[in-house]
C-alpha atoms as a PDB file:
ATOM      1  CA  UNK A   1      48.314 111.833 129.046  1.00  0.00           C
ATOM      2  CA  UNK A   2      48.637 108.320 130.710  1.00  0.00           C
ATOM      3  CA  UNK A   3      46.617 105.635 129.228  1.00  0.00           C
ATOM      4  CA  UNK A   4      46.199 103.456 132.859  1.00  0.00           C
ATOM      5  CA  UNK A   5      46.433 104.497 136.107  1.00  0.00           C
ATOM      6  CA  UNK A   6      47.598 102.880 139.180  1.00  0.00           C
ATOM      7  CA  UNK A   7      44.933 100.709 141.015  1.00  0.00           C
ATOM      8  CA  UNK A   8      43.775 102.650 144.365  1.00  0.00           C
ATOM      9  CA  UNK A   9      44.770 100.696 147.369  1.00  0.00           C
ATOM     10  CA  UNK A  10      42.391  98.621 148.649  1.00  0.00           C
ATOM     11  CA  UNK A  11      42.901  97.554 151.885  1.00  0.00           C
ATOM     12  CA  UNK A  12      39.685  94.672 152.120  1.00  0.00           C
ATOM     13  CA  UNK A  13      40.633  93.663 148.575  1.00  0.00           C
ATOM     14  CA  UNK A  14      44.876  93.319 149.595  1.00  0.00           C
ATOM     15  CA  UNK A  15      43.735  90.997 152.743  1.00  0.00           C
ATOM     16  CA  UNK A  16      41.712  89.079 151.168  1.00  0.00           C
ATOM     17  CA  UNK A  17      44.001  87.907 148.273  1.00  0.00           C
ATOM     18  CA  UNK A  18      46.592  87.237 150.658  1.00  0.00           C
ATOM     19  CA  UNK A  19      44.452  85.681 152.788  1.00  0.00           C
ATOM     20  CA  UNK A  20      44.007  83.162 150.363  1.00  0.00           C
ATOM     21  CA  UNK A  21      47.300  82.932 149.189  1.00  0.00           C
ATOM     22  CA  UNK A  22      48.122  81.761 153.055  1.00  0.00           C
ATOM     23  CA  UNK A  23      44.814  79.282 152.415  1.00  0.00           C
ATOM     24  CA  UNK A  24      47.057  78.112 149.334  1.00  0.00           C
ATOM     25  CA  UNK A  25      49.893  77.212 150.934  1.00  0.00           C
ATOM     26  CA  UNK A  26      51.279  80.582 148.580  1.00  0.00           C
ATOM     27  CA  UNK A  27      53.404  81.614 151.395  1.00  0.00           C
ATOM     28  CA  UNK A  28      55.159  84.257 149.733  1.00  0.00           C
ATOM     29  CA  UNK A  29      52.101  85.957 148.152  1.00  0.00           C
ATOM     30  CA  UNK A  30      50.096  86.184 151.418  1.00  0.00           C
ATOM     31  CA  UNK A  31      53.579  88.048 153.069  1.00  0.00           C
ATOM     32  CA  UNK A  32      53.671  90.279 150.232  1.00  0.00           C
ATOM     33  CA  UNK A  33      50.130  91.017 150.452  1.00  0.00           C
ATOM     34  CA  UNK A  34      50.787  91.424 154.319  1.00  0.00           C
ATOM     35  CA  UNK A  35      53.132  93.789 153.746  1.00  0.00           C
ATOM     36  CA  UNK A  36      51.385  96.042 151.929  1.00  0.00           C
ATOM     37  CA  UNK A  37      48.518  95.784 154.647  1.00  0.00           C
ATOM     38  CA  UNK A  38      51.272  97.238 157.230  1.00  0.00           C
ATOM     39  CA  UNK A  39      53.170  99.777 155.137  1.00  0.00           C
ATOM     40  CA  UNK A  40      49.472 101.286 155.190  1.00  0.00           C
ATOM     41  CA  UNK A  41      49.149 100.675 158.538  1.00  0.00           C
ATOM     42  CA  UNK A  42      51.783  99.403 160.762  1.00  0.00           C
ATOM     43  CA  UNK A  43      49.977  98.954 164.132  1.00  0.00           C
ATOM     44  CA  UNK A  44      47.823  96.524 162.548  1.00  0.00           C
ATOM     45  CA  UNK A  45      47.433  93.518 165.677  1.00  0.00           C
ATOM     46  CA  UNK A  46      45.282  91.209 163.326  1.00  0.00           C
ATOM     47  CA  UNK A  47      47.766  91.670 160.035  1.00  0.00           C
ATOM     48  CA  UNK A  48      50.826  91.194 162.452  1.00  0.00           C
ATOM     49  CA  UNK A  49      49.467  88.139 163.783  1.00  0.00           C
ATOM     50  CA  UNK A  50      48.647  86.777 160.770  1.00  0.00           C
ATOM     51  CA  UNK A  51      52.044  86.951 158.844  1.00  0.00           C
ATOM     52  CA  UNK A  52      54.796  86.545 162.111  1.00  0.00           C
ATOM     53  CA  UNK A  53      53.858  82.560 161.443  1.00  0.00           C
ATOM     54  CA  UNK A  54      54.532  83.032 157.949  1.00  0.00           C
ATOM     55  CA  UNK A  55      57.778  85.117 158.628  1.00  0.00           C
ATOM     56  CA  UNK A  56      58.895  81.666 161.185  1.00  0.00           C
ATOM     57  CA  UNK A  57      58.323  79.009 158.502  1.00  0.00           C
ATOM     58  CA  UNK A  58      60.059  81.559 155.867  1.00  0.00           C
ATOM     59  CA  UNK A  59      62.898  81.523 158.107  1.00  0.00           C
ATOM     60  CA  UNK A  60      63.046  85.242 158.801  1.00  0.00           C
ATOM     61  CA  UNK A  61      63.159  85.454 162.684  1.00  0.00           C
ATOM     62  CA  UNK A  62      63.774  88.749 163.302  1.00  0.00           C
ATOM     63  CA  UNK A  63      61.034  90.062 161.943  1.00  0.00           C
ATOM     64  CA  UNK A  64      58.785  87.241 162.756  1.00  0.00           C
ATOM     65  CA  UNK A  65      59.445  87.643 166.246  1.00  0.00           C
ATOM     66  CA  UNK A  66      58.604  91.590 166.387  1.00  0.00           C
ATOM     67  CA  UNK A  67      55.298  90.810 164.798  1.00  0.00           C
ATOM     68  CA  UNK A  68      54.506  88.097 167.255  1.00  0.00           C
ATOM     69  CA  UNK A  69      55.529  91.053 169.873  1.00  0.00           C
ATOM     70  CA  UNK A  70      53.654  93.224 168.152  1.00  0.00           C
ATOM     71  CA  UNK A  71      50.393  91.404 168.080  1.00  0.00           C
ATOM     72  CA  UNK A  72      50.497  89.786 171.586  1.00  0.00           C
ATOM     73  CA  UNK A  73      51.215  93.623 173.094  1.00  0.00           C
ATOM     74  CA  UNK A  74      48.684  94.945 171.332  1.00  0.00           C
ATOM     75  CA  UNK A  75      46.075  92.029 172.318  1.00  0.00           C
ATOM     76  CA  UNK A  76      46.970  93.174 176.246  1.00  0.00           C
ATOM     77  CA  UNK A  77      46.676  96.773 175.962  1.00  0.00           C
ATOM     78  CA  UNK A  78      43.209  96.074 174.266  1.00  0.00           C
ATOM     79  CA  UNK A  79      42.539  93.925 177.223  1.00  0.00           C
ATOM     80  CA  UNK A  80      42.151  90.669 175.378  1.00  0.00           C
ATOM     81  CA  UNK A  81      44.926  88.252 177.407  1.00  0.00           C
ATOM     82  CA  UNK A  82      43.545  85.395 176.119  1.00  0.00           C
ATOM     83  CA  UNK A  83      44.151  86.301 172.415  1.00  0.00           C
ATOM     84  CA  UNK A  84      47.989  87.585 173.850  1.00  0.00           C
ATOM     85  CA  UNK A  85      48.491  84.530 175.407  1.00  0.00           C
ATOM     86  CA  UNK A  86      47.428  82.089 171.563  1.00  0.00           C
ATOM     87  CA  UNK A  87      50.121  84.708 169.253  1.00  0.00           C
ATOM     88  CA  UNK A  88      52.858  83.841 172.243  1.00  0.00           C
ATOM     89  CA  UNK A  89      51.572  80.258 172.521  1.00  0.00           C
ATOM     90  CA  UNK A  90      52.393  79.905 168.726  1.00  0.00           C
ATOM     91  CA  UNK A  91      55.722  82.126 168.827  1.00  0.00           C
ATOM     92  CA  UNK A  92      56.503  79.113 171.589  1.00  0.00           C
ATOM     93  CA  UNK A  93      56.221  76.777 169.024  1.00  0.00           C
ATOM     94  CA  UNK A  94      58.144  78.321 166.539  1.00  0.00           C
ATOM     95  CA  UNK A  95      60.503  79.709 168.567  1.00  0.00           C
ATOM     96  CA  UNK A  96      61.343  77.233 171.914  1.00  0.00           C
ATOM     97  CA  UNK A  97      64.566  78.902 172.526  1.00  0.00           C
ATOM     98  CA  UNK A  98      63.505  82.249 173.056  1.00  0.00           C
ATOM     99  CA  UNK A  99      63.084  81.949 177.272  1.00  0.00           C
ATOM    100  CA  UNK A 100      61.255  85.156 177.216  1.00  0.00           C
ATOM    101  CA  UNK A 101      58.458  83.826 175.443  1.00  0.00           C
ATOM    102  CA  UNK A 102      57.761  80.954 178.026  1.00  0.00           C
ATOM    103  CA  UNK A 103      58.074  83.632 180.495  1.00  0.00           C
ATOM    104  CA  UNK A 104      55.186  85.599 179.207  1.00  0.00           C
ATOM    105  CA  UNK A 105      53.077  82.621 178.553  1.00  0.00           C
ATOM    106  CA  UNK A 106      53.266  81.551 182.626  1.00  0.00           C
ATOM    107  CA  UNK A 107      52.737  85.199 183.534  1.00  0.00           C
ATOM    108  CA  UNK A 108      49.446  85.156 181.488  1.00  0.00           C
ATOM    109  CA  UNK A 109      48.622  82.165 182.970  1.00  0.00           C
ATOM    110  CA  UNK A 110      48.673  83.548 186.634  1.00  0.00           C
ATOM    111  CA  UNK A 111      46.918  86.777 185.513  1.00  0.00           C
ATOM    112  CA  UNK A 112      44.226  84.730 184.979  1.00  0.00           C
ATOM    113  CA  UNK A 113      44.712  82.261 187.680  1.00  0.00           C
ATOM    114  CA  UNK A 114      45.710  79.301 186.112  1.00  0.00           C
ATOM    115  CA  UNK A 115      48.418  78.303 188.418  1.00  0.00           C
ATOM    116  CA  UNK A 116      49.012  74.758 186.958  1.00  0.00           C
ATOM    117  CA  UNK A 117      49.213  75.878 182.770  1.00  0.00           C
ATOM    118  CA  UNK A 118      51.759  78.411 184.558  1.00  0.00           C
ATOM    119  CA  UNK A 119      54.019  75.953 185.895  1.00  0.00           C
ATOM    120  CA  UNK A 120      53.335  73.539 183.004  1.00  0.00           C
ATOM    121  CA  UNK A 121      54.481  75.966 180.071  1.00  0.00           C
ATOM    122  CA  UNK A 122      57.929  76.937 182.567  1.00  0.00           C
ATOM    123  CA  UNK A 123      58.297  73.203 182.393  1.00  0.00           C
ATOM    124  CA  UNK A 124      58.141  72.950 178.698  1.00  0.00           C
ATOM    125  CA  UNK A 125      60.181  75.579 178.485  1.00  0.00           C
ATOM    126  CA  UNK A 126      62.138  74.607 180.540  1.00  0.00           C
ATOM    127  CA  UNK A 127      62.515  70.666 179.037  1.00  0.00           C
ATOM    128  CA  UNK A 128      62.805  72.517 175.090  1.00  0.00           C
ATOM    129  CA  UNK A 129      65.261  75.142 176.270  1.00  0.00           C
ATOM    130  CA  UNK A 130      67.733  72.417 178.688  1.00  0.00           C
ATOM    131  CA  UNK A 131      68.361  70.187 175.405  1.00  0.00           C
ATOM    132  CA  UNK A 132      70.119  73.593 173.878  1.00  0.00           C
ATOM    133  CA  UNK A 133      71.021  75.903 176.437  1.00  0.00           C
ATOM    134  CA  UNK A 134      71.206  74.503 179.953  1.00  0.00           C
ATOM    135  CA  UNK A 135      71.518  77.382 181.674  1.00  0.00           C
ATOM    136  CA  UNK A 136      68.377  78.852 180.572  1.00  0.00           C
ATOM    137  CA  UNK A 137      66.325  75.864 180.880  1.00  0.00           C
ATOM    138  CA  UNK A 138      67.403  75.856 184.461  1.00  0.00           C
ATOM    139  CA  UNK A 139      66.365  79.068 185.240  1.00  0.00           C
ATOM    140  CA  UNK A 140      62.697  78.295 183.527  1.00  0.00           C
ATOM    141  CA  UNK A 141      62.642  75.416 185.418  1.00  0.00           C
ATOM    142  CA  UNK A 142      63.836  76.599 188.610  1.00  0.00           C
ATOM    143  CA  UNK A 143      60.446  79.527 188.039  1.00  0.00           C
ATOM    144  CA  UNK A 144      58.108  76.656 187.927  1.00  0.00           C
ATOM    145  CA  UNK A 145      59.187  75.267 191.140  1.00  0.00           C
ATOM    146  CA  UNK A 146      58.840  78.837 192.715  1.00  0.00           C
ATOM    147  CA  UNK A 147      55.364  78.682 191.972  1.00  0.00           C
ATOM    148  CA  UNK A 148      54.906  75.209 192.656  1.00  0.00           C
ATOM    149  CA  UNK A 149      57.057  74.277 195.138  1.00  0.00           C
ATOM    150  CA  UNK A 150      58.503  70.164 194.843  1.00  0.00           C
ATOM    151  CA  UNK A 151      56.794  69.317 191.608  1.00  0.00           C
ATOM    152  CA  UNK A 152      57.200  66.458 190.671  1.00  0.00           C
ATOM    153  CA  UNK A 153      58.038  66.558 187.035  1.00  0.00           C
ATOM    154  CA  UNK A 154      59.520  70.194 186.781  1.00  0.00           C
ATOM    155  CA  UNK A 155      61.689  68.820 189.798  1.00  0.00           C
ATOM    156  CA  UNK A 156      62.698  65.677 188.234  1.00  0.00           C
ATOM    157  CA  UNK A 157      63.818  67.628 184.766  1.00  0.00           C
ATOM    158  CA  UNK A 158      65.956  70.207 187.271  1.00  0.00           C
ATOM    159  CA  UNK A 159      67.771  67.628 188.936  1.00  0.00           C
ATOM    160  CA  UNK A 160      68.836  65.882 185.121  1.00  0.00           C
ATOM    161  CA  UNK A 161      69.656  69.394 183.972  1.00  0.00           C
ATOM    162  CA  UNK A 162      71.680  70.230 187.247  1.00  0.00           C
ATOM    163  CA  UNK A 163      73.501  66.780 187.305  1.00  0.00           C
ATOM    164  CA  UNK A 164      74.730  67.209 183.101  1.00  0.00           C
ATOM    165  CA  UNK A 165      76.002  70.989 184.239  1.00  0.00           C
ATOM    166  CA  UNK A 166      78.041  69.695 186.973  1.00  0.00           C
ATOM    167  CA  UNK A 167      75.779  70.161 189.600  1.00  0.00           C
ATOM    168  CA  UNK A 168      75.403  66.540 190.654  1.00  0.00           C
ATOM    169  CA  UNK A 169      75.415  67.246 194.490  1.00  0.00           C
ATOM    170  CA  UNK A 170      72.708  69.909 194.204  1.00  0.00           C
ATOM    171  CA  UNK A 171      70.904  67.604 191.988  1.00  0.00           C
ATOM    172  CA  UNK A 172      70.958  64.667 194.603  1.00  0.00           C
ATOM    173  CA  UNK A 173      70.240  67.130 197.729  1.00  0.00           C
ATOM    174  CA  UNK A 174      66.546  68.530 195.756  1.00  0.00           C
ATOM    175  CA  UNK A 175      65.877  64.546 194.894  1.00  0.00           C
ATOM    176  CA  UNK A 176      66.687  63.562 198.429  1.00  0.00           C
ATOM    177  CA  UNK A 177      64.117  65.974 199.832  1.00  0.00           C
ATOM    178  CA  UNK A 178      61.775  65.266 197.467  1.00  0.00           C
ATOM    179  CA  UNK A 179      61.656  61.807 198.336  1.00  0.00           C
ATOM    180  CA  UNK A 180      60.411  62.954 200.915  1.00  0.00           C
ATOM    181  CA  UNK A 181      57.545  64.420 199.640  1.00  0.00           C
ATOM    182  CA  UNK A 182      55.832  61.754 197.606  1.00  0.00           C
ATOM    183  CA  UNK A 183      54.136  58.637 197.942  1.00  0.00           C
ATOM    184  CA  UNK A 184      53.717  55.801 195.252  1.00  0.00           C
ATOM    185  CA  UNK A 185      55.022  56.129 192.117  1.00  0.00           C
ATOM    186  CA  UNK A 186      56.078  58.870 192.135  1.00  0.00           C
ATOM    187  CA  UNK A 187      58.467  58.403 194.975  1.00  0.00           C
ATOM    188  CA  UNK A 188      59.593  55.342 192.729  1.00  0.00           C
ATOM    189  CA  UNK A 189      60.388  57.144 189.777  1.00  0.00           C
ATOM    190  CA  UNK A 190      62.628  60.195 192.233  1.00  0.00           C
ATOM    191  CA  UNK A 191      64.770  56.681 193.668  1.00  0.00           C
ATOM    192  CA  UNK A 192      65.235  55.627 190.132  1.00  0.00           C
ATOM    193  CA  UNK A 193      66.095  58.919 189.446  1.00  0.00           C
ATOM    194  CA  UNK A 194      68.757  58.984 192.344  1.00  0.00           C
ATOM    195  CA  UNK A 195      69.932  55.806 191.599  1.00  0.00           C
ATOM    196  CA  UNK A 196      70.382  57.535 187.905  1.00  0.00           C
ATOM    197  CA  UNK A 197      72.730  60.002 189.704  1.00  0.00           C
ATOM    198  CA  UNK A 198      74.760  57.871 192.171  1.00  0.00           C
ATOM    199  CA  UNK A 199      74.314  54.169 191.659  1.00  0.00           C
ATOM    200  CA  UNK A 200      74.981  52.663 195.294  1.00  0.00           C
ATOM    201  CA  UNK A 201      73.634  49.395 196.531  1.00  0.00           C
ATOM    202  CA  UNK A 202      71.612  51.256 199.202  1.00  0.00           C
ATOM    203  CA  UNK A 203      70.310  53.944 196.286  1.00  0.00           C
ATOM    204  CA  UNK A 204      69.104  50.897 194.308  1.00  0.00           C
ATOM    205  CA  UNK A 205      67.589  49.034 197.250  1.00  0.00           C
ATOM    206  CA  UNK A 206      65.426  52.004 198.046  1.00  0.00           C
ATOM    207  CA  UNK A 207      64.681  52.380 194.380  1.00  0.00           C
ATOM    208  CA  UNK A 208      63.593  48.886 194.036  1.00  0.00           C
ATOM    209  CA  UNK A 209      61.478  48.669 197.252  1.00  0.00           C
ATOM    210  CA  UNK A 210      60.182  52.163 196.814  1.00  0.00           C
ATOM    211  CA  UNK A 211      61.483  53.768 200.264  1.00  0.00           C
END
């Protein structure tokens, strides 16, 4: 006859303790404790959201990036975009190189309207992405401006990521026509940005007097 028996599982007793093992800094207590959460129940949204950020910092990105999935997909299909769009807003952050993650992030955005936090996280994107892979952070970039048409800054970053991929005569072409476009500073900062590209004395006299 056994003297002890093993504990029953406890699922409010399991997330709590790792709950404060994450509170602790006790990283890999709280993703043991997650785990055990999910081998009981695998479609858990609120256990997968909680230990993909844990998964990132642990340096397991595989695995942290299905649970991000995991818990952003199941935020939609329970009709809660907002909560979808905070797990892929923090995968972003861990993650910047993954393109399809900016992607989802702008199309949230324009589900609910927001036209402007749509073309801003492209341009992020798009900026994060173009320091590793340029061809990717063109593409991003290139999304923004199909929603926005000649914006200014998403504009600006396509044109430096063009001209360092070879692309210098496209580059000049899209400044050129937006130079057209704006007023002010900003047309300042496209001449300085054309000058950047191809520095001619008439390039730098319309630079300096703003034309």
């Amino acid at each position: 006859m056994a003297l002890w028996r093993k504990k029953p599982y406890d699922r409010t007793e399991v997330l709590a303790a790792a709950d404060k093992a994450r509170a602790q800094g006790r990283i890999r207590k709280a993703v043991a404790g997650y785990r055990k959460v999910l081998a009981v129940d695998p479609n858990d949204i609120a256990v997968h959201g909680k230990i993909a950020p844990l998964l990132a910092q642990r340096r397991q990105r595989d695995e942290a990036l299905r649970s991000f999935q995991f818990a952003a997909q199941g935020h939609l299909k329970a009709g809660f975009q907002d909560r979808a769009l905070a797990v892929y807003t923090q995968a972003a952050a861990h993650f910047p190189e993954e393109a399809w993650i900016w992607d989802e992030i702008a199309r949230l955005h324009l589900l609910r309207g927001r036209r402007a936090d749509a073309v801003n996280a492209l341009l992020d994107g798009g900026i994060r992405l173009g320091r590793q892979v340029r061809p990717k952070g063109i593409v991003l970039l290139r999304k923004a401006l199909e929603i926005e048409p000649w914006h200014l800054e998403a504009t600006l970053a396509l044109a430096r990521l063009l001209a360092r991929s070879g692309e210098k005569v496209e580059a000049l072409d899209m400044l050129e026509d937006l130079a057209q476009r704006v007023r002010g500073k900003g047309r300042r900062r496209v001449r300085r940005a054309i000058f950047g590209l191809s520095a001619t004395p008439g390039n730098a006299w319309r630079w300096l007097r703003g034309k």
